[in-house]
Structure formats: structure tokens, C-alpha cells
N, C-alpha and C. Protein backbone atom coordinates (compact mmCIF):
# COMPACT_ATOMS: atom_id res chain seq x y z
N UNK A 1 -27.87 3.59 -6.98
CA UNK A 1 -26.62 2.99 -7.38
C UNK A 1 -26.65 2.54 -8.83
N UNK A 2 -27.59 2.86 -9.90
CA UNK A 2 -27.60 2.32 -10.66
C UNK A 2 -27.29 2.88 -11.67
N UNK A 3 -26.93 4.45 -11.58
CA UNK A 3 -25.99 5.51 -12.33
C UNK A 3 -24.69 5.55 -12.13
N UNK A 4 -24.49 4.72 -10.92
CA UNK A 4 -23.27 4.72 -10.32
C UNK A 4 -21.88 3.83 -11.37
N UNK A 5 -20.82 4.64 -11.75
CA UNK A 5 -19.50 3.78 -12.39
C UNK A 5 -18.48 3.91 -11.44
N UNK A 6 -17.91 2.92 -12.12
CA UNK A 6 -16.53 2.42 -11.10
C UNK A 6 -14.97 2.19 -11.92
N UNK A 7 -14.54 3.37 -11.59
CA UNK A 7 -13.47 3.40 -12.48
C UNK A 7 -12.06 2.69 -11.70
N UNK A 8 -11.30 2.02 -13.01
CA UNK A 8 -9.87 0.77 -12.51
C UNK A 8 -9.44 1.50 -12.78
N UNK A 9 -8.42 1.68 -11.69
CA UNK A 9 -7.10 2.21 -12.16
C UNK A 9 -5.77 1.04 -11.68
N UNK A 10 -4.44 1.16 -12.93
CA UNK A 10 -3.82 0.30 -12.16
C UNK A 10 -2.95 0.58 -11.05
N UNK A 11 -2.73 -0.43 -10.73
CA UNK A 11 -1.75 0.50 -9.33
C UNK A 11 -0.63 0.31 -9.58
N UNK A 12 0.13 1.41 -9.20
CA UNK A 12 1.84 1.59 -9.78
C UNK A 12 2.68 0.74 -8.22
N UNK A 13 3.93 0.82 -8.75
CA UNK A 13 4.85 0.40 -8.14
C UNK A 13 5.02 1.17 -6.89
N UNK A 14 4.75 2.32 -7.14
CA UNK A 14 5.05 3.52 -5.83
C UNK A 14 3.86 3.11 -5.35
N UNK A 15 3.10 3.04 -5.54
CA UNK A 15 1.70 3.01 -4.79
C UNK A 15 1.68 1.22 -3.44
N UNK A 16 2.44 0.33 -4.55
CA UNK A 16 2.59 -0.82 -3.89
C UNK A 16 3.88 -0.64 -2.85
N UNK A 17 4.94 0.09 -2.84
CA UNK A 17 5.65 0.35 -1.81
C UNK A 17 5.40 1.05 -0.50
N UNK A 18 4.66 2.04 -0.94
CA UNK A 18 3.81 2.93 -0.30
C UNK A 18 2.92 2.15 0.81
N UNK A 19 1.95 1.26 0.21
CA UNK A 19 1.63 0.11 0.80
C UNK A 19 1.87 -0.89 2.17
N UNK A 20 2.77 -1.09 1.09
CA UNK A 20 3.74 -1.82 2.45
C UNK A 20 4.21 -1.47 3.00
N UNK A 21 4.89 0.09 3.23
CA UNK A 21 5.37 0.61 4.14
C UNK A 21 4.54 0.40 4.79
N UNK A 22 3.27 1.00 4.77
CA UNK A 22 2.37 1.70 5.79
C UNK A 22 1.79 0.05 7.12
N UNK A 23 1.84 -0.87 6.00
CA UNK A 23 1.79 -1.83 6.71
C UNK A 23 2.46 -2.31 7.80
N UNK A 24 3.93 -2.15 7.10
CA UNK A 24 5.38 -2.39 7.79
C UNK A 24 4.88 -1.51 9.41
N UNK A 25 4.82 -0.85 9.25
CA UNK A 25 4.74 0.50 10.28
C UNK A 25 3.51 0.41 10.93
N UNK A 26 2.48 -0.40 11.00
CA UNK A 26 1.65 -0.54 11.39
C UNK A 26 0.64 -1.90 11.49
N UNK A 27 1.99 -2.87 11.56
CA UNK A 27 1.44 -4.15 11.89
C UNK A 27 1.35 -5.07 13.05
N UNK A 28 1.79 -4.16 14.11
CA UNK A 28 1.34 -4.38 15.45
C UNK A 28 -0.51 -3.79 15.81
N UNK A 29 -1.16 -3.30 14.99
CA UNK A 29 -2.55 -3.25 14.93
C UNK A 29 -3.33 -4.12 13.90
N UNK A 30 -3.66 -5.26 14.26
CA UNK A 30 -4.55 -5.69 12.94
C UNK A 30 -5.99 -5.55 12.89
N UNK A 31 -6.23 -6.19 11.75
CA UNK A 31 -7.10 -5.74 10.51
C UNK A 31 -8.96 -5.70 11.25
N UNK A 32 -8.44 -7.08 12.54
CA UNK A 32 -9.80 -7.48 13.34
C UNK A 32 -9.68 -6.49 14.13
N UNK A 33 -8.83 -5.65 14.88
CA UNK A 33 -8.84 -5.14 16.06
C UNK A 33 -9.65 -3.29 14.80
N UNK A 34 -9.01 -3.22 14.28
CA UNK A 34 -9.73 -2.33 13.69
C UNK A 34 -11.11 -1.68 13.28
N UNK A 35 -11.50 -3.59 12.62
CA UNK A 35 -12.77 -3.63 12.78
C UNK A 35 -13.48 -3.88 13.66
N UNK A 36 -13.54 -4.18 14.75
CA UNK A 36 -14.20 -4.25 15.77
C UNK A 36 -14.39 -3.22 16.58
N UNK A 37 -13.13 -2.49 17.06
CA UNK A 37 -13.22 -1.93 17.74
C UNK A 37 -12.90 -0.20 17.42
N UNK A 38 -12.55 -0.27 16.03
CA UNK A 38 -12.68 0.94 15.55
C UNK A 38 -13.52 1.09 14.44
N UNK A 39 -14.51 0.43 14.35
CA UNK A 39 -15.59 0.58 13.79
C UNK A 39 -15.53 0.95 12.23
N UNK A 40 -14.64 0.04 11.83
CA UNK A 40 -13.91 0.80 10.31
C UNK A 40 -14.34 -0.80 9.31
N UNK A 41 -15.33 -1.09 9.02
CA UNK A 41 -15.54 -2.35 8.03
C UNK A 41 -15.34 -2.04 6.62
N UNK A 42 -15.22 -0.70 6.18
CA UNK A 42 -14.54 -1.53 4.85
C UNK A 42 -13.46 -1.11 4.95
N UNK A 43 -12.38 -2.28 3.78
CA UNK A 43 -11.29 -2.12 3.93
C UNK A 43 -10.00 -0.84 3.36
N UNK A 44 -10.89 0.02 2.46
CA UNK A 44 -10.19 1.40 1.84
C UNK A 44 -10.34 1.75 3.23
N UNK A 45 -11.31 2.01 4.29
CA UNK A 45 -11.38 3.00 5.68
C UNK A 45 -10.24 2.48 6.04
N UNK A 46 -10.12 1.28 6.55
CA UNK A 46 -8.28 0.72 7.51
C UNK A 46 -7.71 1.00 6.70
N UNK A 47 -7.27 0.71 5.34
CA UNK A 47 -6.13 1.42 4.97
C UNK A 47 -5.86 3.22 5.06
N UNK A 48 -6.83 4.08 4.67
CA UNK A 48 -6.51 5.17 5.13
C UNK A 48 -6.03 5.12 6.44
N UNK A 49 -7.03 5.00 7.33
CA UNK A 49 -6.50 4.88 8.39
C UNK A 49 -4.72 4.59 8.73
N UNK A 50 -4.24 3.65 8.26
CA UNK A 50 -2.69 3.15 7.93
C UNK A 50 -2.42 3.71 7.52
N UNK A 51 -2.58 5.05 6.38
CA UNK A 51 -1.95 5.30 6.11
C UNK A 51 -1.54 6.93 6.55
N UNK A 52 -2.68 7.20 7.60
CA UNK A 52 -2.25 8.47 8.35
C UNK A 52 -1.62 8.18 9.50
N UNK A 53 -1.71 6.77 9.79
CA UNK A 53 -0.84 6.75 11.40
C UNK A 53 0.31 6.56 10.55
N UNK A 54 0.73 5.81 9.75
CA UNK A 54 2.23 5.87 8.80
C UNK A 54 2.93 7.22 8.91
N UNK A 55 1.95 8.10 8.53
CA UNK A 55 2.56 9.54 8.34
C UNK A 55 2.86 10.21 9.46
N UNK A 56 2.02 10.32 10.40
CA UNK A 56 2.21 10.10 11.75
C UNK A 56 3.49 9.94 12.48
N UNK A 57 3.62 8.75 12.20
CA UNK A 57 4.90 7.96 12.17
C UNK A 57 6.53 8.17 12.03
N UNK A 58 6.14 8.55 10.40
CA UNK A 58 7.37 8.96 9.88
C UNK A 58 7.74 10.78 10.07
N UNK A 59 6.64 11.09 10.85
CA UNK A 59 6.74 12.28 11.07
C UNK A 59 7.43 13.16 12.08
């Protein structure tokens, strides 16, 4: 890890709507039930996650 960089990017407006949709649409599952029982501890994994059942969803 010690070659390792970490690049910021900022996050746009679409990206923050985007967001919350996915939330909107998927906040009858939370964040504990995820981690526990879907075995997903960091938090980029639950958000993907949100954001394919979103699509899912709207699909």
C-alpha cells in the first residue's frame, strides 16, 4: 500500500441526485441490515449495491 494514490474527485450535482435517488428507492433496507447480513462492510460496496437495486427498480 505504500505505492498506492488516492485520487479526489469532486462530486457533481448529478452524481448527488443520483444519490439520493438511489437512497429514496431503497430505504426500506438499511445500512446495518446490509452489513450484517449481506456481508458488505465497506460503504462504496452498499452503495453499489443501491445503486443496482435502484436500477432494478426503475427498470
Amino acid at each position: 500500500m505504500e505505492n498506492e494514490t488516492t485520487k479526489v474527485v469532486k462530486e457533481t450535482s448529478a452524481r448527488r441526485c443520483w444519490v439520493l435517488l438511489c437512497w429514496l428507492l431503497t430505504w426500506w433496507i438499511p445500512s446495518i441490515f446490509l452489513k450484517w447480513f449481506g456481508r458488505m462492510k465497506c460503504e462504496d460496496v452498499r452503495q453499489a449495491w443501491r445503486e443496482k437495486s435502484a436500477l432494478n427498480i426503475i427498470i
